[in-house]
N, C-alpha and C. Protein backbone atom coordinates (compact mmCIF):
# COMPACT_ATOMS: atom_id res chain seq x y z
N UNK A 1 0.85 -1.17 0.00
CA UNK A 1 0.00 0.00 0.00
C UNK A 1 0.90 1.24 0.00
N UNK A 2 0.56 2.29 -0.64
CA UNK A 2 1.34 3.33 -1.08
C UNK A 2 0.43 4.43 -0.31
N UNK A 3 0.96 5.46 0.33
CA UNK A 3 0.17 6.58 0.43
C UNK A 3 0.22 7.85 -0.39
N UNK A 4 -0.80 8.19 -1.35
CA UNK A 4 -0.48 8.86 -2.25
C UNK A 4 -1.16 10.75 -1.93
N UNK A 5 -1.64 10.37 -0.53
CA UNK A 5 -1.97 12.31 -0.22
C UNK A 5 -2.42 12.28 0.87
N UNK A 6 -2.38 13.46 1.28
CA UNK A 6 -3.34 13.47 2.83
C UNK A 6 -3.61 14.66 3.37
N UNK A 7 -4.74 14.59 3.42
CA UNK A 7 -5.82 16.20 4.31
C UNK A 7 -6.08 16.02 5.40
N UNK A 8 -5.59 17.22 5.69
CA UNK A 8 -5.24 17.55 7.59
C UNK A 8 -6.43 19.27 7.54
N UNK A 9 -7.88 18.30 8.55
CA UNK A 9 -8.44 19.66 8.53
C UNK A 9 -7.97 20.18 10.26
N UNK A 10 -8.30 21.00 10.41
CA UNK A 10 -8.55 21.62 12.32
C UNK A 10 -7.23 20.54 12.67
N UNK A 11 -6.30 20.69 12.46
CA UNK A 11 -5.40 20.28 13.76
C UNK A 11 -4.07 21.58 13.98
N UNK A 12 -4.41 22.08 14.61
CA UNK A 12 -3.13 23.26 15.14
C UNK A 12 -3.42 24.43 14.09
N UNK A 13 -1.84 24.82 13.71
CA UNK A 13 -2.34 25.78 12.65
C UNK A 13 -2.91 25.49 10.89
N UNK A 14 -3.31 23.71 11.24
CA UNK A 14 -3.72 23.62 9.71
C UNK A 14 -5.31 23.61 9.95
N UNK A 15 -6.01 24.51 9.00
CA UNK A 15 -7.24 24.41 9.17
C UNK A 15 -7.71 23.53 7.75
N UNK A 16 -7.17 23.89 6.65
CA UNK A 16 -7.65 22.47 5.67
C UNK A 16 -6.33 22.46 4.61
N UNK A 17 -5.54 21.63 4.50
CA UNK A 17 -4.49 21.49 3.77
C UNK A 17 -4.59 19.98 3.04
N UNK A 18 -4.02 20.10 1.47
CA UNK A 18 -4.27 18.70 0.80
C UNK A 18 -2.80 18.67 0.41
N UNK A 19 -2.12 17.58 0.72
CA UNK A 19 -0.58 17.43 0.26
C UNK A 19 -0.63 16.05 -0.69
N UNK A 20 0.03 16.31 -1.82
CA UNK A 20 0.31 15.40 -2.73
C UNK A 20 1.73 14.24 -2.34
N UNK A 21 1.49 13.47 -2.42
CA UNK A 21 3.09 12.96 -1.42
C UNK A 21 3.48 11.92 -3.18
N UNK A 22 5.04 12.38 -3.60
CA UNK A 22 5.47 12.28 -4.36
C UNK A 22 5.81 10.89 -4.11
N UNK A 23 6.26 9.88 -5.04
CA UNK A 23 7.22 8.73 -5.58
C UNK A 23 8.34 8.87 -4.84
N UNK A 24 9.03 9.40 -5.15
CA UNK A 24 10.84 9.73 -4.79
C UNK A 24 10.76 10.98 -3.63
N UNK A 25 10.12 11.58 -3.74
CA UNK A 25 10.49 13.45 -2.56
C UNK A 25 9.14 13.66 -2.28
N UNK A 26 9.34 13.90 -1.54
CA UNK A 26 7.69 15.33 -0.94
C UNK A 26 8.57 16.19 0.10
N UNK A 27 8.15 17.62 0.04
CA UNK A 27 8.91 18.46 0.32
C UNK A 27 7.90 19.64 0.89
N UNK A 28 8.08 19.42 2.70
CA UNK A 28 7.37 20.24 3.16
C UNK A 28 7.73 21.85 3.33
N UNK A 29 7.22 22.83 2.66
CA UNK A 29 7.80 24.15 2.92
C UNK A 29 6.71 25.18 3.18
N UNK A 30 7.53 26.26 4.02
CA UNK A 30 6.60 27.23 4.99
C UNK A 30 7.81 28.38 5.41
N UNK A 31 6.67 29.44 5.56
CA UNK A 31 6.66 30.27 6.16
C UNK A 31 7.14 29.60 8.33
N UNK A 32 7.60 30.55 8.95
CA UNK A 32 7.77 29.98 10.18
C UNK A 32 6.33 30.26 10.93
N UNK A 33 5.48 29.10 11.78
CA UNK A 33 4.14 29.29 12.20
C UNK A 33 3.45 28.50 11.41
N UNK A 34 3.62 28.35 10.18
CA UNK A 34 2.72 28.01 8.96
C UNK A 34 2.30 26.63 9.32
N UNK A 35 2.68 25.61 9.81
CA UNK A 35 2.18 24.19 10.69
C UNK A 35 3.37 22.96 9.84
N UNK A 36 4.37 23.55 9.19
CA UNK A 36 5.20 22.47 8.69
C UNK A 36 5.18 21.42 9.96
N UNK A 37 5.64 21.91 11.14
CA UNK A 37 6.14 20.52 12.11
C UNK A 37 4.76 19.85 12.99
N UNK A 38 3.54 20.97 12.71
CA UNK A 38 2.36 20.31 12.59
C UNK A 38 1.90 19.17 11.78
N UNK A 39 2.32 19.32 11.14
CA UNK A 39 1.80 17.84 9.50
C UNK A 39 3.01 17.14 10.30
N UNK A 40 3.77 17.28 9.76
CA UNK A 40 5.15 16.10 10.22
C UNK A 40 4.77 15.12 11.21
N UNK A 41 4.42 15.59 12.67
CA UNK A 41 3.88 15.52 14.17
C UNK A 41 2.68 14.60 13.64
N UNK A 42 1.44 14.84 12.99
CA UNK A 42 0.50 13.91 12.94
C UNK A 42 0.91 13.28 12.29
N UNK A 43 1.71 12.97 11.00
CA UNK A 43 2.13 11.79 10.52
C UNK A 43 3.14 10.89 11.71
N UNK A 44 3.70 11.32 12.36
CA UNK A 44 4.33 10.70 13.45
C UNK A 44 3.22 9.89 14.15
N UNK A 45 2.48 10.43 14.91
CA UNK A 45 0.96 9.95 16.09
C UNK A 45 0.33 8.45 15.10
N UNK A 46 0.33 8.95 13.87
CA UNK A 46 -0.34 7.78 13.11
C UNK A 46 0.23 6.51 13.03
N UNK A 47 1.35 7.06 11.97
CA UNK A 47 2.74 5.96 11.22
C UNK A 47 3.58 5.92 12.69
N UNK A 48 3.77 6.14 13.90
CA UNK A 48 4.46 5.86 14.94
C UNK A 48 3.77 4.46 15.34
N UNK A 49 5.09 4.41 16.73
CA UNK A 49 4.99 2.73 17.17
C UNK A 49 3.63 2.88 18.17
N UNK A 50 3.60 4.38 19.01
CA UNK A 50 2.53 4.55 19.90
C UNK A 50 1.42 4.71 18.93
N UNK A 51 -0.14 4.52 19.83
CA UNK A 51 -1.50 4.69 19.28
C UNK A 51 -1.39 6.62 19.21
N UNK A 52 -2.26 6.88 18.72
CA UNK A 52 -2.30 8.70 18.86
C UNK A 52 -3.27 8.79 19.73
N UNK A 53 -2.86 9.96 20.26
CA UNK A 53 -3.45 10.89 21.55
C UNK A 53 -3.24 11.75 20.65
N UNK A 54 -4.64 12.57 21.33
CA UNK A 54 -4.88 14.02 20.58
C UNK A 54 -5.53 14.90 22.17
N UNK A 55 -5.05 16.14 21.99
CA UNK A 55 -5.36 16.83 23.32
C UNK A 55 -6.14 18.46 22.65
N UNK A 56 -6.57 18.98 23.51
CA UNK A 56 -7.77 20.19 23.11
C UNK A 56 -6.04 21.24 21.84
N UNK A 57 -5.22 21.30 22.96
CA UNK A 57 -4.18 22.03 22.52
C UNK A 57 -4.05 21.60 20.71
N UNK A 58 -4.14 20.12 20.52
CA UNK A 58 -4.23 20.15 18.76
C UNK A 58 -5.39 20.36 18.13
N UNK A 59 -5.85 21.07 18.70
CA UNK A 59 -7.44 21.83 17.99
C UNK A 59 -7.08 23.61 17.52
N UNK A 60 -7.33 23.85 16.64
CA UNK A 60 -6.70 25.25 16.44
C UNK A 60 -7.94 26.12 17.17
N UNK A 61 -6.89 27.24 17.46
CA UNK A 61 -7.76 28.36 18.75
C UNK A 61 -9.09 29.14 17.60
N UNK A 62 -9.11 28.45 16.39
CA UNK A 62 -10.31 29.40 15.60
C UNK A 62 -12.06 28.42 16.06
N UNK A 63 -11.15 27.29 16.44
CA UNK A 63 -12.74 26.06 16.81
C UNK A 63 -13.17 25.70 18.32
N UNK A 64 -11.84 27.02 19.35
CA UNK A 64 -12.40 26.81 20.53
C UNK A 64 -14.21 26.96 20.95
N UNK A 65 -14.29 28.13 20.33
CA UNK A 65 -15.60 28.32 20.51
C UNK A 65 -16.58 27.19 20.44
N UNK A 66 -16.56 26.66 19.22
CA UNK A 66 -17.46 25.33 18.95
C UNK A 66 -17.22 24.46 19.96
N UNK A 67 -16.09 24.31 20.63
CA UNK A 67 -15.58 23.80 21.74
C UNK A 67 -16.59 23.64 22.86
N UNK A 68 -16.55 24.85 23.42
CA UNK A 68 -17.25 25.44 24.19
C UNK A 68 -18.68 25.06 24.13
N UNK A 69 -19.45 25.36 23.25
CA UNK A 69 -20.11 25.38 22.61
C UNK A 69 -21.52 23.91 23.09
N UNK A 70 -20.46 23.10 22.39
CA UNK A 70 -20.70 21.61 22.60
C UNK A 70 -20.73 20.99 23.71
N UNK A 71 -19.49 21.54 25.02
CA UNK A 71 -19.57 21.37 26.54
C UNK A 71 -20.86 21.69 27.16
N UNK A 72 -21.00 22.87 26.99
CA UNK A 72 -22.37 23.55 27.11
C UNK A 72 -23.48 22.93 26.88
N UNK A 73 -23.82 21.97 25.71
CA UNK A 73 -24.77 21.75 25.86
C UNK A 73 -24.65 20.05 26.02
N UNK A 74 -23.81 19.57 26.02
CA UNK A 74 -23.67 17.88 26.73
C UNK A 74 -23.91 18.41 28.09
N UNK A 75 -23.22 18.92 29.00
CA UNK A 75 -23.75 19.85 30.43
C UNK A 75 -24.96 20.01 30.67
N UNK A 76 -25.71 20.51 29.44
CA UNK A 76 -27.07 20.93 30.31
C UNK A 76 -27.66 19.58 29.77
N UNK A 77 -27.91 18.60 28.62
CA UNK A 77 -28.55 17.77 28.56
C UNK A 77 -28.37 16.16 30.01
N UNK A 78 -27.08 16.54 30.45
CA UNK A 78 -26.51 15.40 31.46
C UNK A 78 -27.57 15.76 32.67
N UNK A 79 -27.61 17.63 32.92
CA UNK A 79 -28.48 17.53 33.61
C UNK A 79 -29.85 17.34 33.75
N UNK A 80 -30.67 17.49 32.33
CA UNK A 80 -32.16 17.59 32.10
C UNK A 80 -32.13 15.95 32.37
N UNK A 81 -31.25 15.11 32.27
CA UNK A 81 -31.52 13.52 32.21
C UNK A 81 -31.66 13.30 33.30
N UNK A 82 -30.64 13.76 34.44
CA UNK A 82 -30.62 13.67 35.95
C UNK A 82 -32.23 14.40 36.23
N UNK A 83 -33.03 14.64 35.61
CA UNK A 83 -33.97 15.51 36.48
C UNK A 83 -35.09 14.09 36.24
């Protein structure tokens, strides 16, 4: 099995990126911030010997809200069940 691309939406600073992964080279380049050692890092968690852990911190700060959001209302439905 060959892996021939891969889309990384919401993790850190990638919010939707499609990378073509070459035969011979693929060649990650950026600006500094831009999430190069972001991509790298989840291909590690995956293709590594450990299972992946993912923590709020690899969620980019533009989807905290939805975050929030969603706590909020698992919270109030946990409590309408308790009633």
């Amino acid at each position: 099995m060959r892996l021939v691309s891969a889309e990384v939406i919401n993790f850190r600073a990638l919010q939707s990126v499609n990378v073509h992964i070459d035969d011979q080279t693929t060649l990650i380049v950026g600006r500094n911030n831009s999430g190069k050692t972001s991509f790298v890092d989840l291909f590690a968690r995956f293709f590594g010997n450990d299972r992946p852990r993912f923590t709020l911190d690899d969620l980019p700060t533009s989807r905290v809200q939805d975050i929030e959001w969603a706590v909020r209302n698992y919270r109030q439905a946990e409590r309408l069940r308790a009633c």
